[in-house]
C-alpha atoms as a PDB file:
ATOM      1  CA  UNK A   1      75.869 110.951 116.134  1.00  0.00           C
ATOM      2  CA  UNK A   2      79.514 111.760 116.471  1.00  0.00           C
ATOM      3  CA  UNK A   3      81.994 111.576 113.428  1.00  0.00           C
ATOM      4  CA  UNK A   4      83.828 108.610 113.379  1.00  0.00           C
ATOM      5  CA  UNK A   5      87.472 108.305 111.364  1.00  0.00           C
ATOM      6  CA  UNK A   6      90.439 105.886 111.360  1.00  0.00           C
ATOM      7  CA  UNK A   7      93.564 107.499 112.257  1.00  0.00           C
ATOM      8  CA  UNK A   8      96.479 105.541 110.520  1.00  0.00           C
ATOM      9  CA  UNK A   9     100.160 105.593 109.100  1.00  0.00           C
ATOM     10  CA  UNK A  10     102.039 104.303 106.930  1.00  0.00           C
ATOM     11  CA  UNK A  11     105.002 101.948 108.913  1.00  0.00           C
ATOM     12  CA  UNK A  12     107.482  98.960 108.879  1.00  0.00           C
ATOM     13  CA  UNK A  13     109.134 100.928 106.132  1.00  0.00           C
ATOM     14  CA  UNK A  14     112.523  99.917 107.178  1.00  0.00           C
ATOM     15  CA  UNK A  15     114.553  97.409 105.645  1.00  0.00           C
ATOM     16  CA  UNK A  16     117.012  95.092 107.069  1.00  0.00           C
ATOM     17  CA  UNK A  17     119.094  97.267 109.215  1.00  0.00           C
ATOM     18  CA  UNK A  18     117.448 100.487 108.373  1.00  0.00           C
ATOM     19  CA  UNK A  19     114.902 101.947 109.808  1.00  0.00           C
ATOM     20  CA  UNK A  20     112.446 104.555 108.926  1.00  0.00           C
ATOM     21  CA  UNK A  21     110.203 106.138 111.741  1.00  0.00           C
ATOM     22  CA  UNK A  22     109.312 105.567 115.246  1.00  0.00           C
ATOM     23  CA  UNK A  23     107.303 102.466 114.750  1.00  0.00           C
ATOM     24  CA  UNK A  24     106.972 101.765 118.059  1.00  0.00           C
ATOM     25  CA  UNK A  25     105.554 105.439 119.009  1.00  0.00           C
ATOM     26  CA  UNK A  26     103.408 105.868 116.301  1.00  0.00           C
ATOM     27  CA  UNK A  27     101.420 102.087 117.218  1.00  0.00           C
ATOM     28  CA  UNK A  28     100.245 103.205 120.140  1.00  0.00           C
ATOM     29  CA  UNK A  29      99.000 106.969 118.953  1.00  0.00           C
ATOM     30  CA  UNK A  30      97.211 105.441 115.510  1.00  0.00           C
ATOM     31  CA  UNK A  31      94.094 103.614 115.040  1.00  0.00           C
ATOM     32  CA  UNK A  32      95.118 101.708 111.987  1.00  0.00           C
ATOM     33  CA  UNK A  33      98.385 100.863 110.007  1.00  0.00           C
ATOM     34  CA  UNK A  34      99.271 100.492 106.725  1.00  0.00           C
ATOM     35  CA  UNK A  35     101.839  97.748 106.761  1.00  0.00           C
ATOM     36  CA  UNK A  36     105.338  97.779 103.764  1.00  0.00           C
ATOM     37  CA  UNK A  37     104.836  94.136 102.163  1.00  0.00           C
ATOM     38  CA  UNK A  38     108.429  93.999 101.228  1.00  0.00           C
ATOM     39  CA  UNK A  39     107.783  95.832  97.601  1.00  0.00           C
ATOM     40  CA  UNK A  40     108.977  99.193  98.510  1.00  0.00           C
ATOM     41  CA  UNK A  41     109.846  99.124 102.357  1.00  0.00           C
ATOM     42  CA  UNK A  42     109.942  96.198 105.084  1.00  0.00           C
ATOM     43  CA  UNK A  43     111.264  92.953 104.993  1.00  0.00           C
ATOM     44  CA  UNK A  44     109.869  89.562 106.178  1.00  0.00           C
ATOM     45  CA  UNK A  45     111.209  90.520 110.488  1.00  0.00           C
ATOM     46  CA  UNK A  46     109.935  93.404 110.054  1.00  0.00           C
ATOM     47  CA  UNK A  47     106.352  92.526 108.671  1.00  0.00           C
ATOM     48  CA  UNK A  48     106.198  89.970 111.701  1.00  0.00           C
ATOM     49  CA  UNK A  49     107.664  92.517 114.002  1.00  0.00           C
ATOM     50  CA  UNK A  50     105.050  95.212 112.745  1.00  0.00           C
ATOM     51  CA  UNK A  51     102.105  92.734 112.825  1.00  0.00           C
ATOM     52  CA  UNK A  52     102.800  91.401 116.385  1.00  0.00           C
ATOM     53  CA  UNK A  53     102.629  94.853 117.820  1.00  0.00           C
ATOM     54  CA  UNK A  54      99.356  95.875 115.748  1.00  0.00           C
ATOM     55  CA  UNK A  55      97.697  93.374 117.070  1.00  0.00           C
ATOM     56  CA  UNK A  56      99.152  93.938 120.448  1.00  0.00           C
ATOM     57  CA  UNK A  57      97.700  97.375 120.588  1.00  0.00           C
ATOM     58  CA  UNK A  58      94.280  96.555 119.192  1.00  0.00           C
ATOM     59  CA  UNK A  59      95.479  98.204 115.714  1.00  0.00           C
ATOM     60  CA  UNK A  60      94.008  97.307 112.611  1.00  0.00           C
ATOM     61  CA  UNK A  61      96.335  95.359 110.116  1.00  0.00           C
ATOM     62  CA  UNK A  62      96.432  96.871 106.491  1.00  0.00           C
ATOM     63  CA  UNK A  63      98.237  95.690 103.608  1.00  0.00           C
ATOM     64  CA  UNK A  64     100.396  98.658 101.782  1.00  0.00           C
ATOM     65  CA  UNK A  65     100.884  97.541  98.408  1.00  0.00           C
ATOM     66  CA  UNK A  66     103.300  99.002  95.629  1.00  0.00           C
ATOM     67  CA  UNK A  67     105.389  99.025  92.237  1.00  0.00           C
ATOM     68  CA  UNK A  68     107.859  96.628  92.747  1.00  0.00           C
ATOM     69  CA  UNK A  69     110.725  99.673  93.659  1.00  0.00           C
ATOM     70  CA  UNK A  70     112.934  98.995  96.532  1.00  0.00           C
ATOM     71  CA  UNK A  71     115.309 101.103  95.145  1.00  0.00           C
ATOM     72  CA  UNK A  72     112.801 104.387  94.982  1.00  0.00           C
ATOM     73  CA  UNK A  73     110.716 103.386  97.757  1.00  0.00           C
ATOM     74  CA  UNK A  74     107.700 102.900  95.715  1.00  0.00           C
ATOM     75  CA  UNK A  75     107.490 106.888  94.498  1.00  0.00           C
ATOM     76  CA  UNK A  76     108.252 105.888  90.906  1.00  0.00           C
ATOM     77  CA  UNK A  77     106.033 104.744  88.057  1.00  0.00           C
ATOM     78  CA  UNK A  78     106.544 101.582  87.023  1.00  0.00           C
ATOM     79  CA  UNK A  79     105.167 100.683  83.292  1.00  0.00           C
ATOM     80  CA  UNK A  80     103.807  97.693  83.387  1.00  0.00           C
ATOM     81  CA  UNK A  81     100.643  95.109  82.274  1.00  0.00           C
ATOM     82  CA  UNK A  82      98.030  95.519  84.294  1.00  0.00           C
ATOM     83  CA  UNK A  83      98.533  91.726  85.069  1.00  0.00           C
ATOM     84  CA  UNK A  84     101.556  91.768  85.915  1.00  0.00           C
ATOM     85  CA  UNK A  85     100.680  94.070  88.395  1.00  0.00           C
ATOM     86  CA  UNK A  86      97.591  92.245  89.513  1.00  0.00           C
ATOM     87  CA  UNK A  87     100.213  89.422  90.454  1.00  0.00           C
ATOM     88  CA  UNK A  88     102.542  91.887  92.009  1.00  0.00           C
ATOM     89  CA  UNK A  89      99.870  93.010  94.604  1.00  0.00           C
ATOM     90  CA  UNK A  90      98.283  89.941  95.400  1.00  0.00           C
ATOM     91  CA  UNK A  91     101.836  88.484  96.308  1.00  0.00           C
ATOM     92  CA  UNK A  92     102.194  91.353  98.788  1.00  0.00           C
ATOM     93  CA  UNK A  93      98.546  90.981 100.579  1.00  0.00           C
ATOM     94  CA  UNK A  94      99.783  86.860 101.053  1.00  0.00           C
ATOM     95  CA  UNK A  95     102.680  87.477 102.210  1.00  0.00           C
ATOM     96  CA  UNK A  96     101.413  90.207 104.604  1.00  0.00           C
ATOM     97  CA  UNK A  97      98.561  87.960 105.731  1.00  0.00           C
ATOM     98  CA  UNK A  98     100.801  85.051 106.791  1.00  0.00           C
ATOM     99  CA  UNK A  99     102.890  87.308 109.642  1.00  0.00           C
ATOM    100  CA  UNK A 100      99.025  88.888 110.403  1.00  0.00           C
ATOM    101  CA  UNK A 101      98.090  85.391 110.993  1.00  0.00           C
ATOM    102  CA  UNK A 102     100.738  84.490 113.181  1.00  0.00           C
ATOM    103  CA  UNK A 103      99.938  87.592 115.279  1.00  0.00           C
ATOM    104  CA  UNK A 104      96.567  86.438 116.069  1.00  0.00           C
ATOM    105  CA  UNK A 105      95.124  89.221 113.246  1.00  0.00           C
ATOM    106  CA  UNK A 106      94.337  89.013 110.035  1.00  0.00           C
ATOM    107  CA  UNK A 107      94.690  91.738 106.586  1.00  0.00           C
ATOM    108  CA  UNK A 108      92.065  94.330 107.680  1.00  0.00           C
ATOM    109  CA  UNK A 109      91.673  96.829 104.486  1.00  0.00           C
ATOM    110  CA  UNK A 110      93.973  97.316 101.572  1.00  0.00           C
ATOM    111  CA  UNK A 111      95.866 100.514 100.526  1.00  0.00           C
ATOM    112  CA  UNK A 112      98.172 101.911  97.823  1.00  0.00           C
ATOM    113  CA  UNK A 113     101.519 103.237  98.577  1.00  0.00           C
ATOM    114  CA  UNK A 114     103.408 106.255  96.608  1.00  0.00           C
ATOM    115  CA  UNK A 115     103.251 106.216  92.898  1.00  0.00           C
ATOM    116  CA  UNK A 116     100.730 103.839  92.483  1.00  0.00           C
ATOM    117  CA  UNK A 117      98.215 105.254  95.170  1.00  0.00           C
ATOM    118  CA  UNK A 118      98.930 108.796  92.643  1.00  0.00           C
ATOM    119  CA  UNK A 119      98.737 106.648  89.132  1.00  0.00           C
ATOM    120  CA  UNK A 120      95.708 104.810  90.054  1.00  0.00           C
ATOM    121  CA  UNK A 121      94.053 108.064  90.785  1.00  0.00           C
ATOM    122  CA  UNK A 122      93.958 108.472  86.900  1.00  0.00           C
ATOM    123  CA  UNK A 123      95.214 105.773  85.213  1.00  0.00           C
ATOM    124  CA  UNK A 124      92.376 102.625  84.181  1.00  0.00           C
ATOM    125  CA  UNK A 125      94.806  99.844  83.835  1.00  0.00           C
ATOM    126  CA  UNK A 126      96.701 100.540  87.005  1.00  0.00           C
ATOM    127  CA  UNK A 127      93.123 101.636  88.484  1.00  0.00           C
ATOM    128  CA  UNK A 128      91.845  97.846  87.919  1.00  0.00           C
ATOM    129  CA  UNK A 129      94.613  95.920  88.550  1.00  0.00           C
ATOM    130  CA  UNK A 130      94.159  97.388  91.830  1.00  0.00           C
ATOM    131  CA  UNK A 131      90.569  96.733  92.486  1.00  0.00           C
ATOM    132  CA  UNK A 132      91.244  93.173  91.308  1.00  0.00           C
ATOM    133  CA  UNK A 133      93.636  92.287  93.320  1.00  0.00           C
ATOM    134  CA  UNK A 134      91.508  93.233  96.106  1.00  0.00           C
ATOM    135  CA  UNK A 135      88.282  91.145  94.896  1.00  0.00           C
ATOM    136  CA  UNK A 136      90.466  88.363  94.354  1.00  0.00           C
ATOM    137  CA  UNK A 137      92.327  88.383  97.759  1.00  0.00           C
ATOM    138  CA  UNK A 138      89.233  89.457  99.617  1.00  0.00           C
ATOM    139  CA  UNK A 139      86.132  90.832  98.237  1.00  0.00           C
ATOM    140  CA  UNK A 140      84.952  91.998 101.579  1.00  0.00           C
ATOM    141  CA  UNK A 141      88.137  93.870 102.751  1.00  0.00           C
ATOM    142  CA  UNK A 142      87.677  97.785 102.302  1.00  0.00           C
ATOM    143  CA  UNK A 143      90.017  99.589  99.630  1.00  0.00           C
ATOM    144  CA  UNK A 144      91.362 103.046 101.015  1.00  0.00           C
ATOM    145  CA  UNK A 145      91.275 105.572  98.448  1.00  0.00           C
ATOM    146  CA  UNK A 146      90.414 108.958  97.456  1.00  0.00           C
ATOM    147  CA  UNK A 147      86.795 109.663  96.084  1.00  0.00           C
ATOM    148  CA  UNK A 148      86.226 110.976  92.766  1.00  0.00           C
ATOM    149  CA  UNK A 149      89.569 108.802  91.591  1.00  0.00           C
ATOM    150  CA  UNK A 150      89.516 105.848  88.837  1.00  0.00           C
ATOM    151  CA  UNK A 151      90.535 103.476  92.001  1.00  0.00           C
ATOM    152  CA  UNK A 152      87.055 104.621  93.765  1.00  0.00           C
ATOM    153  CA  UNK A 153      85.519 104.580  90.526  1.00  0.00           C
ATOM    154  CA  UNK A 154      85.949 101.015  89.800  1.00  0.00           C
ATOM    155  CA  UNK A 155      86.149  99.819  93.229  1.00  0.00           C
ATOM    156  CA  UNK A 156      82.378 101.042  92.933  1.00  0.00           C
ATOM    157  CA  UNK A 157      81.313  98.580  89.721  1.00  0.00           C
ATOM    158  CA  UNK A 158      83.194  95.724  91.558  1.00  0.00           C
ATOM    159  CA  UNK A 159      81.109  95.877  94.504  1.00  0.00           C
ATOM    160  CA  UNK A 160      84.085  96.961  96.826  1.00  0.00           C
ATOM    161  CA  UNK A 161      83.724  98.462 100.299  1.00  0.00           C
ATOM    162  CA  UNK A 162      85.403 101.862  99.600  1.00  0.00           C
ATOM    163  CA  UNK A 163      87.187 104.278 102.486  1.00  0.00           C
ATOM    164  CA  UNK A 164      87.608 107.663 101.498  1.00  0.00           C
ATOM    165  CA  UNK A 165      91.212 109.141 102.614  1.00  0.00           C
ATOM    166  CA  UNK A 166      92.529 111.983 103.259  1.00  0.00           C
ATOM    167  CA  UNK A 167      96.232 113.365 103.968  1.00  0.00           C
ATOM    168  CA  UNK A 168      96.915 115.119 107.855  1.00  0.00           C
ATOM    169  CA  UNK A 169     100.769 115.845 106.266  1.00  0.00           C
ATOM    170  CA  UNK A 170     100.078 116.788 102.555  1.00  0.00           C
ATOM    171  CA  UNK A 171      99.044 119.614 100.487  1.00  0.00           C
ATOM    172  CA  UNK A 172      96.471 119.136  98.293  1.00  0.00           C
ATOM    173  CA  UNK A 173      95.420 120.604  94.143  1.00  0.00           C
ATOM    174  CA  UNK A 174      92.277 122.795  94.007  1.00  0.00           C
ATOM    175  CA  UNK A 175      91.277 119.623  92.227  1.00  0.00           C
ATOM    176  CA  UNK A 176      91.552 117.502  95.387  1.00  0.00           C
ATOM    177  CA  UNK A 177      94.302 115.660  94.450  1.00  0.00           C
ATOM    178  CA  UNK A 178      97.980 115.815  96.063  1.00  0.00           C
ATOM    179  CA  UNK A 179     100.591 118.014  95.578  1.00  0.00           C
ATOM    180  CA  UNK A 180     103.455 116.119  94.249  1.00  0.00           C
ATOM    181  CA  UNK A 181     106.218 115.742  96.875  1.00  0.00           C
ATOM    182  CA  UNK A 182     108.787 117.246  94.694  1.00  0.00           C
ATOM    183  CA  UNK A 183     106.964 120.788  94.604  1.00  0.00           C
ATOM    184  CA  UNK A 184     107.209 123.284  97.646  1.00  0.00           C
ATOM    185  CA  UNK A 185     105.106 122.991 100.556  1.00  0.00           C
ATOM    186  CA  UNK A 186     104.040 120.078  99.866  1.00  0.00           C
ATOM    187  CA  UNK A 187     104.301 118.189 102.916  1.00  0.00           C
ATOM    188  CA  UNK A 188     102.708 120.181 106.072  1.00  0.00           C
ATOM    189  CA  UNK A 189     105.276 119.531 109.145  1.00  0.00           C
ATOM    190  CA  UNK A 190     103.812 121.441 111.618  1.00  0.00           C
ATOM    191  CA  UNK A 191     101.524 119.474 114.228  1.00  0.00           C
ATOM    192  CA  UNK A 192      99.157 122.154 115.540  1.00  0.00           C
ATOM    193  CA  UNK A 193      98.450 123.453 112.075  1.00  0.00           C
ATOM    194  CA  UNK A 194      97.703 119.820 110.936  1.00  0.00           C
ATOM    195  CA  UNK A 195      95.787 118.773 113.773  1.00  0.00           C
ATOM    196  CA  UNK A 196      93.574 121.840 113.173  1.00  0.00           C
ATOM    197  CA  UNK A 197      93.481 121.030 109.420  1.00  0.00           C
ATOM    198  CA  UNK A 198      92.376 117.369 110.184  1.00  0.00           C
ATOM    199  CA  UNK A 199      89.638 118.685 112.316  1.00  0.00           C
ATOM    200  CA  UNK A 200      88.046 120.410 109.708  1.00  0.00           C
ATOM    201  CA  UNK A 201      88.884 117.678 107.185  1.00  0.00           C
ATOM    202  CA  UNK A 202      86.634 115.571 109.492  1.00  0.00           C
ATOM    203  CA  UNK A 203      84.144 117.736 110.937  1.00  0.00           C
ATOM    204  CA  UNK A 204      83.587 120.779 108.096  1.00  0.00           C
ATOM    205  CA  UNK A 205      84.366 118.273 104.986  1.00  0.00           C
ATOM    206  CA  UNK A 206      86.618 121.196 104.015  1.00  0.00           C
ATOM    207  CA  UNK A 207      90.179 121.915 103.667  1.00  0.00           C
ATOM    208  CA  UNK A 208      92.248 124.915 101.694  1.00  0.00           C
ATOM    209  CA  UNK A 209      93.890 123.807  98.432  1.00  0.00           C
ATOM    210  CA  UNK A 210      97.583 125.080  97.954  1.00  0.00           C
ATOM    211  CA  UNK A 211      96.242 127.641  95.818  1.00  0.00           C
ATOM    212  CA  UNK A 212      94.343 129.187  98.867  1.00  0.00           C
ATOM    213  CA  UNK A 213      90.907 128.017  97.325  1.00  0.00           C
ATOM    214  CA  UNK A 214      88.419 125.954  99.261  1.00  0.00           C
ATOM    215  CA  UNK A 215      87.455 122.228  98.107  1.00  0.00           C
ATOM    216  CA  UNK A 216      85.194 119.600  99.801  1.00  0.00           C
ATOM    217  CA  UNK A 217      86.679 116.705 101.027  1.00  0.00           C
ATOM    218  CA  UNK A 218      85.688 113.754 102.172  1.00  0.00           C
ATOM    219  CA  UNK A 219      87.433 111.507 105.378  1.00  0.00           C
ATOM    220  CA  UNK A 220      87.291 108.527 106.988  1.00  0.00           C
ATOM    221  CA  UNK A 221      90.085 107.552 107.533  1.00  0.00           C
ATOM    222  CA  UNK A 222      93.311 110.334 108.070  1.00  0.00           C
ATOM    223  CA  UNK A 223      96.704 109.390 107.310  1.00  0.00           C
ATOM    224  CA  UNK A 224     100.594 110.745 108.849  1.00  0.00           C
ATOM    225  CA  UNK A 225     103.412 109.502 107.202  1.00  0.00           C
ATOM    226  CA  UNK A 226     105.639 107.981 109.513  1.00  0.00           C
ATOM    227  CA  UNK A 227     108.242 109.730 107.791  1.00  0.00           C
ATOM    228  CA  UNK A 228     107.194 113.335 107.563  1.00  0.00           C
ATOM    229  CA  UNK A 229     109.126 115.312 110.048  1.00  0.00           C
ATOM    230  CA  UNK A 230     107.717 115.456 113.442  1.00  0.00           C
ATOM    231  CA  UNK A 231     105.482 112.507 112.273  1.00  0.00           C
ATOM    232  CA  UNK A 232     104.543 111.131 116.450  1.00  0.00           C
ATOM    233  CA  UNK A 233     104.169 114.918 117.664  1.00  0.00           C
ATOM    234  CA  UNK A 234     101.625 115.402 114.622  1.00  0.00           C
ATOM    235  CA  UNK A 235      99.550 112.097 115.043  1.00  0.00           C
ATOM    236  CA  UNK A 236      99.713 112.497 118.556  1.00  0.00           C
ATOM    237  CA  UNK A 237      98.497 116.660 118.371  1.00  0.00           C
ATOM    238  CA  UNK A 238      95.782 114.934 115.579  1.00  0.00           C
ATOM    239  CA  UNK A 239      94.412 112.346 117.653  1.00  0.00           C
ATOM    240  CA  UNK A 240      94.485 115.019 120.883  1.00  0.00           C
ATOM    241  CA  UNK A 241      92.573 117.284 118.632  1.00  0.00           C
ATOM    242  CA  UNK A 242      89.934 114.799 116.918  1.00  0.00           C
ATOM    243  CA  UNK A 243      89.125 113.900 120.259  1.00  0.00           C
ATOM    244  CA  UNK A 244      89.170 117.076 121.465  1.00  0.00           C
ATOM    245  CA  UNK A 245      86.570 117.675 118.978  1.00  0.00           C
ATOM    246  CA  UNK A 246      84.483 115.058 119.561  1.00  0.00           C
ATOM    247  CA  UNK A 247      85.239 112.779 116.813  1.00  0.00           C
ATOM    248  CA  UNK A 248      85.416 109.141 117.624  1.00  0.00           C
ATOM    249  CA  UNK A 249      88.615 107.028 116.474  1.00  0.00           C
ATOM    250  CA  UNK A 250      87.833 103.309 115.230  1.00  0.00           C
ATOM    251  CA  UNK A 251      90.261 101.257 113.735  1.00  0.00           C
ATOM    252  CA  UNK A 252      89.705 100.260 110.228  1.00  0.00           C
ATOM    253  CA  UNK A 253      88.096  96.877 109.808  1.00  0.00           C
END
């Protein structure tokens, strides 16, 4: 049986008369799309913008949630209750799901953005306020996450469907985690050495840390930031590759 993976981005990052990315390019190269819901990036024209062509090219619909961080895009902790932060979420999957709705789609999956994707890697509160969120939205919506992480842990004892992710554009620690974005190297910019790198990701289960060491990983679902340089030519040498390869791309649902 073939591989199968979701090939998706992060987009509708823009705000008001600012844009970030090639929205439009990237929807009809990806698989899946992790939608701003106004927290960090997007606004309520672009959520309905974003959603309407999703749907329009068979793409899967997910809800990108974050700190409440306009200002920093979302790539800043934000201490808070874990709550507080429940509420903070859920108000971003509603107000995604309304402009989904009005597409003809619906909220597909559920995803972290930035800092919080990083903090709930490690931190329980964060972790939890996550996962419940996501039970009390919709318990039967996958969570996107890395494995081994508290967000996969818990999403396990709440009975979640869990997605393991994994990075076409970023470095990675020898301990499988990502190499923050203000170090070197961390972001990889160059589309044929992703696309080979995603391959491998997919078909191996392998992929070199940033210390040259080799680490298992686990992927079903790849992600390009839609504002990583070069971000179309690299999802569009990925997807070339991955099917290339054999592998078959679903969306995420």
């Amino acid at each position: 049986m073939a591989a199968r993976v979701a090939l998706t981005t992060d987009i509708g990052e823009g705000l008001g008369r600012w844009s970030l990315g090639d929205d439009d390019a990237l929807l009809e190269i990806v698989t899946s799309a992790n939608i701003a819901c106004g927290f960090h990036g997007g606004d309520p024209g672009i959520m309905r913008r974003t959603c309407a062509l999703s749907v329009k090219n068979g793409v899967a619909i997910g809800a990108q949630v974050s700190y409440r961080d306009l200002h920093g895009f979302g790539r800043r902790y934000i201490a808070m209750p874990g709550d507080e932060l429940r509420d903070d979420l859920l108000y971003q999957m509603g107000a995604l799901e309304v402009f989904a709705r009005l597409a003809g789609g619906k909220v597909d999956y559920i995803r972290a953005h930035g800092a919080l994707y990083n903090v709930t890697a490690k931190d329980t509160e964060h972790a939890q306020a996550l996962v419940d969120a996501t039970v009390e939205f919709n318990a039967k919506l996958p969570l996107l996450c890395q494995v081994g992480t508290e967000a996969w842990r818990l999403g396990e004892e709440a009975g979640l469907r869990l997605i393991p992710e994994a990075f076409v554009d970023r470095a990675y620690t020898p301990e499988g985690l990502l190499q923050p974005r203000t170090e070197p190297n961390a972001l990889l910019t160059d589309g044929d050495e992703a696309a080979a790198r995603a391959v491998r990701m997919v078909t191996e289960g392998r992929i070199t840390a940033n210390d040259g060491s080799e680490i298992d990983i686990t992927a079903e679902a790849l992600l390009v930031h839609c504002d990583t340089p070069g971000a179309v030519d690299i999802a569009r040498k990925t997807r070339a590759a991955l099917e290339a390869a054999g592998v078959e791309l679903i969306p995420m649902r």
